[in-house]
Protein backbone atom coordinates (compact mmCIF):
# COMPACT_ATOMS: atom_id res chain seq x y z
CA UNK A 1 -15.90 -46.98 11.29
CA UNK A 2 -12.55 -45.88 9.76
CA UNK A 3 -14.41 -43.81 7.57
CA UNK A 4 -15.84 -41.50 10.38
CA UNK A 5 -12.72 -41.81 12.57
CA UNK A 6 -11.36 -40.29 9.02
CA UNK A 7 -14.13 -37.83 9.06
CA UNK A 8 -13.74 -36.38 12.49
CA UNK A 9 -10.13 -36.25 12.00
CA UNK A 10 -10.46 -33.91 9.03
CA UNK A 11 -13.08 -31.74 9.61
CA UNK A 12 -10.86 -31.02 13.45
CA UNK A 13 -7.76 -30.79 11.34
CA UNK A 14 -9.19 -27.90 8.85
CA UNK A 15 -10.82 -25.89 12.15
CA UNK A 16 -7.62 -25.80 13.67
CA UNK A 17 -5.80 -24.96 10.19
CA UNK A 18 -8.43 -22.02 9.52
CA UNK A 19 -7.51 -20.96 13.36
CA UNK A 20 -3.97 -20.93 12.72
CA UNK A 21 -5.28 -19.00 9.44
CA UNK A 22 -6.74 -16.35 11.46
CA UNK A 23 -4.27 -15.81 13.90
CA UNK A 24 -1.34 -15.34 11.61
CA UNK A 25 -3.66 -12.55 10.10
CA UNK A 26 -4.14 -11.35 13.50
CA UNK A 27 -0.35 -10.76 13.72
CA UNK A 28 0.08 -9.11 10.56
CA UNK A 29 0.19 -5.30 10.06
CA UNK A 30 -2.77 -4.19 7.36
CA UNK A 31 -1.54 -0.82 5.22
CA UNK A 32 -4.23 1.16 3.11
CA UNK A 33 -3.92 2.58 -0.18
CA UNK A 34 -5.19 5.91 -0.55
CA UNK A 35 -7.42 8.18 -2.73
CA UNK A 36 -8.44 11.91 -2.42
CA UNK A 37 -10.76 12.86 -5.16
CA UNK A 38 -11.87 16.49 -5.83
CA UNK A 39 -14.45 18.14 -8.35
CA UNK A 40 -11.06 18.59 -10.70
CA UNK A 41 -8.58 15.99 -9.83
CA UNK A 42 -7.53 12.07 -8.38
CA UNK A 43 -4.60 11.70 -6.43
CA UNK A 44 -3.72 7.90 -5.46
CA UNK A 45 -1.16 6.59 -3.16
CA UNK A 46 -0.54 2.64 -3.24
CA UNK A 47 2.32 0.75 -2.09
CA UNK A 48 3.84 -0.22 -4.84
CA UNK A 49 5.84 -3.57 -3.92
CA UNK A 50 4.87 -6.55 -2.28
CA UNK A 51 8.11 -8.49 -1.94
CA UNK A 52 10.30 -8.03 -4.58
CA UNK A 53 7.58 -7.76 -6.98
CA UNK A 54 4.84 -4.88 -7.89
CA UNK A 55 2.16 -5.56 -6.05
CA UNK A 56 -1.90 -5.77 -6.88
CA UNK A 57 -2.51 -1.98 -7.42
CA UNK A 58 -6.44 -1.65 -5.74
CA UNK A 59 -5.16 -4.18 -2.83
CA UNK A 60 -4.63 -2.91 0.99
CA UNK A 61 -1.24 -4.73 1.71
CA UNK A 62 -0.80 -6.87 4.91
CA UNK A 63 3.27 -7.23 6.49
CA UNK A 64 4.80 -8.82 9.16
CA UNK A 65 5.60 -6.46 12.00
CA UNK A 66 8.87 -4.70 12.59
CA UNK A 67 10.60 -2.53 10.59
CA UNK A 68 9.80 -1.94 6.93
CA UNK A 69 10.47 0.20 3.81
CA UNK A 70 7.96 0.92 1.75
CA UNK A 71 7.88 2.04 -1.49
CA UNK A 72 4.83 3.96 -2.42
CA UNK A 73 4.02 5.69 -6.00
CA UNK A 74 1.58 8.67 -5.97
CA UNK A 75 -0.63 9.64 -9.25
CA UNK A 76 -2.64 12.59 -9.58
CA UNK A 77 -4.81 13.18 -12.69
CA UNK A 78 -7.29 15.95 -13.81
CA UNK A 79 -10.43 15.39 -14.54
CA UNK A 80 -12.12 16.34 -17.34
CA UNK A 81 -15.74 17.17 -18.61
CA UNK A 82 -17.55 13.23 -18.40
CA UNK A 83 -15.16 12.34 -15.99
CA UNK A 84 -12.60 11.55 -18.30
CA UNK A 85 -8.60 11.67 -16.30
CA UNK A 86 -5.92 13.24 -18.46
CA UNK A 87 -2.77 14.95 -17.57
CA UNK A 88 -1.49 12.44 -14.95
CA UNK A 89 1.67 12.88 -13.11
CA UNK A 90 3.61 10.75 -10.69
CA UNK A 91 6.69 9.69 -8.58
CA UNK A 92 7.59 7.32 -5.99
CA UNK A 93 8.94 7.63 -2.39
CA UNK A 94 10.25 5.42 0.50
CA UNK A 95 8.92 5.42 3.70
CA UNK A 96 10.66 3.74 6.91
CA UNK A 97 7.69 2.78 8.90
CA UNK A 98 7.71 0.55 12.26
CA UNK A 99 4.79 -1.59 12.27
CA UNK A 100 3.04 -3.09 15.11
CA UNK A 101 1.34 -6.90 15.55
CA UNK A 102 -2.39 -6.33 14.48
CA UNK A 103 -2.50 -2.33 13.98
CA UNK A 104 -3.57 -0.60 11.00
CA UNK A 105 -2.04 1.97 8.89
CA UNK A 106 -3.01 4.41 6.38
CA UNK A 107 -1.19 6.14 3.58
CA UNK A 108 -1.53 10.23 3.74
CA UNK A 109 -0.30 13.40 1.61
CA UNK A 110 -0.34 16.60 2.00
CA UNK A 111 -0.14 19.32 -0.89
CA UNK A 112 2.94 21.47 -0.35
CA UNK A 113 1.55 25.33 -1.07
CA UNK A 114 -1.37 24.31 -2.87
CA UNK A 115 0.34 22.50 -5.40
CA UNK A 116 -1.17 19.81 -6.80
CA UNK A 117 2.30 18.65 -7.96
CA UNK A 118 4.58 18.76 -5.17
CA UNK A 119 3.09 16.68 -2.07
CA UNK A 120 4.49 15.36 1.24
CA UNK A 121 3.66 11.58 1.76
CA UNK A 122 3.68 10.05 5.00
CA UNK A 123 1.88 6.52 6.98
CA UNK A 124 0.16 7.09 9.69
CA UNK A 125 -1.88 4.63 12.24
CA UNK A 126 -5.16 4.01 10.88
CA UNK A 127 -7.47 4.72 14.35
CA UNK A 128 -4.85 6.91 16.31
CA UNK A 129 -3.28 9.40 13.45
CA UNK A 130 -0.13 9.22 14.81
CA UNK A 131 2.90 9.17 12.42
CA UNK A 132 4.65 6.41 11.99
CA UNK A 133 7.14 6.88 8.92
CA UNK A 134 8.93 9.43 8.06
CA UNK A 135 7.89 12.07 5.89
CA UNK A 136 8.97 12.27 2.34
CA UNK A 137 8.35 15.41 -0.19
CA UNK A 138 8.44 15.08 -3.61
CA UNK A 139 7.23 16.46 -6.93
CA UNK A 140 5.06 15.04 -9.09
CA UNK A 141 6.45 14.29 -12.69
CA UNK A 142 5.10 13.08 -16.45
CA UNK A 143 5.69 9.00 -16.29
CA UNK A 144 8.34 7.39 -17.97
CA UNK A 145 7.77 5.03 -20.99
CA UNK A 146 9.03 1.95 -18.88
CA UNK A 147 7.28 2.43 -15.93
CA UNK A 148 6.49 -1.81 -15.62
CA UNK A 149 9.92 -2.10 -15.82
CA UNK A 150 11.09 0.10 -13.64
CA UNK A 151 8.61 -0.50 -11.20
CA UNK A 152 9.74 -4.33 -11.42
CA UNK A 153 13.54 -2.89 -10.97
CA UNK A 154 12.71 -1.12 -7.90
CA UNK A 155 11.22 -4.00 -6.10
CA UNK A 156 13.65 -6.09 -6.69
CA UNK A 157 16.06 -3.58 -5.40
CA UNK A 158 14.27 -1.86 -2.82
CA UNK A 159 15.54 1.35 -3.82
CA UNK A 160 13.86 4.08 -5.74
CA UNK A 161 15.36 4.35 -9.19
């Protein structure tokens, strides 16, 4: 009898923890890494920390509402005959975005005069498209030898170094 008194009391106890589970999701804001891929070139835009450590690079990112700053790093490559990517630049912006309970957002850029290396970067709402960061130009540069590092540095900080 203790036994299934035990049973019950476990299997109730893991439904309500997995519906706690899914509500805290519910509350949390969901951003979306980005890629734009043409016959000649990748562009990628991922935010970069999670905390005050690099986050999982392919991984959309979930926060708590409010207000946040988010550090994003953008990559473009060419590609090459058999797909191969060479010549990659990037750089790394912060955006002030105010996230709401349960929306989603996407990252977006926008090539300034056709260049390929000098893009605006922005977040917008996911099903609306309406802006909800500020907007952030910057030019696209050869990476530095100790990018880990200085990725690591910069969440930590929360600054762009």
């Amino acid at each position: 009898m203790k036994f299934k008194t035990l049973s019950i009391l476990a299997v109730t106890a893991s439904l309500i923890g997995c519906g706690i589970t899914e509500s805290n999701e519910r509350d949390l804001s969901l951003v979306r890494n980005a890629t734009f891929e043409s016959i000649s070139d990748l562009e990628t835009l991922q935010v970069l920390c999670k905390g005050n450590r690099p986050a999982i690079r392919a991984s959309n990112k979930s926060f708590e509402a409010g207000s946040r700053d988010l550090i994003v790093k953008i990559q473009a490559f060419r590609k090459e005959v058999g797909e191969k990517l060479t010549g990659v630049r990037n750089n790394y912006v912060m955006l002030n975005a105010n996230l709401l309970q349960g929306e989603e957002y996407i990252l977006m850029r926008n090539r300034i005069n056709n260049d390929m290396h000098h893009v605006s970067v922005w977040l917008q709402n996911f099903n609306s498209g309406e802006l909800v960061s500020n907007k952030v130009e910057v030019k696209l540069e050869s990476p530095k030898f100790t990018q880990n590092e200085l990725e690591s540095k910069m969440c930590k900080r929360k600054v762009i170094i």
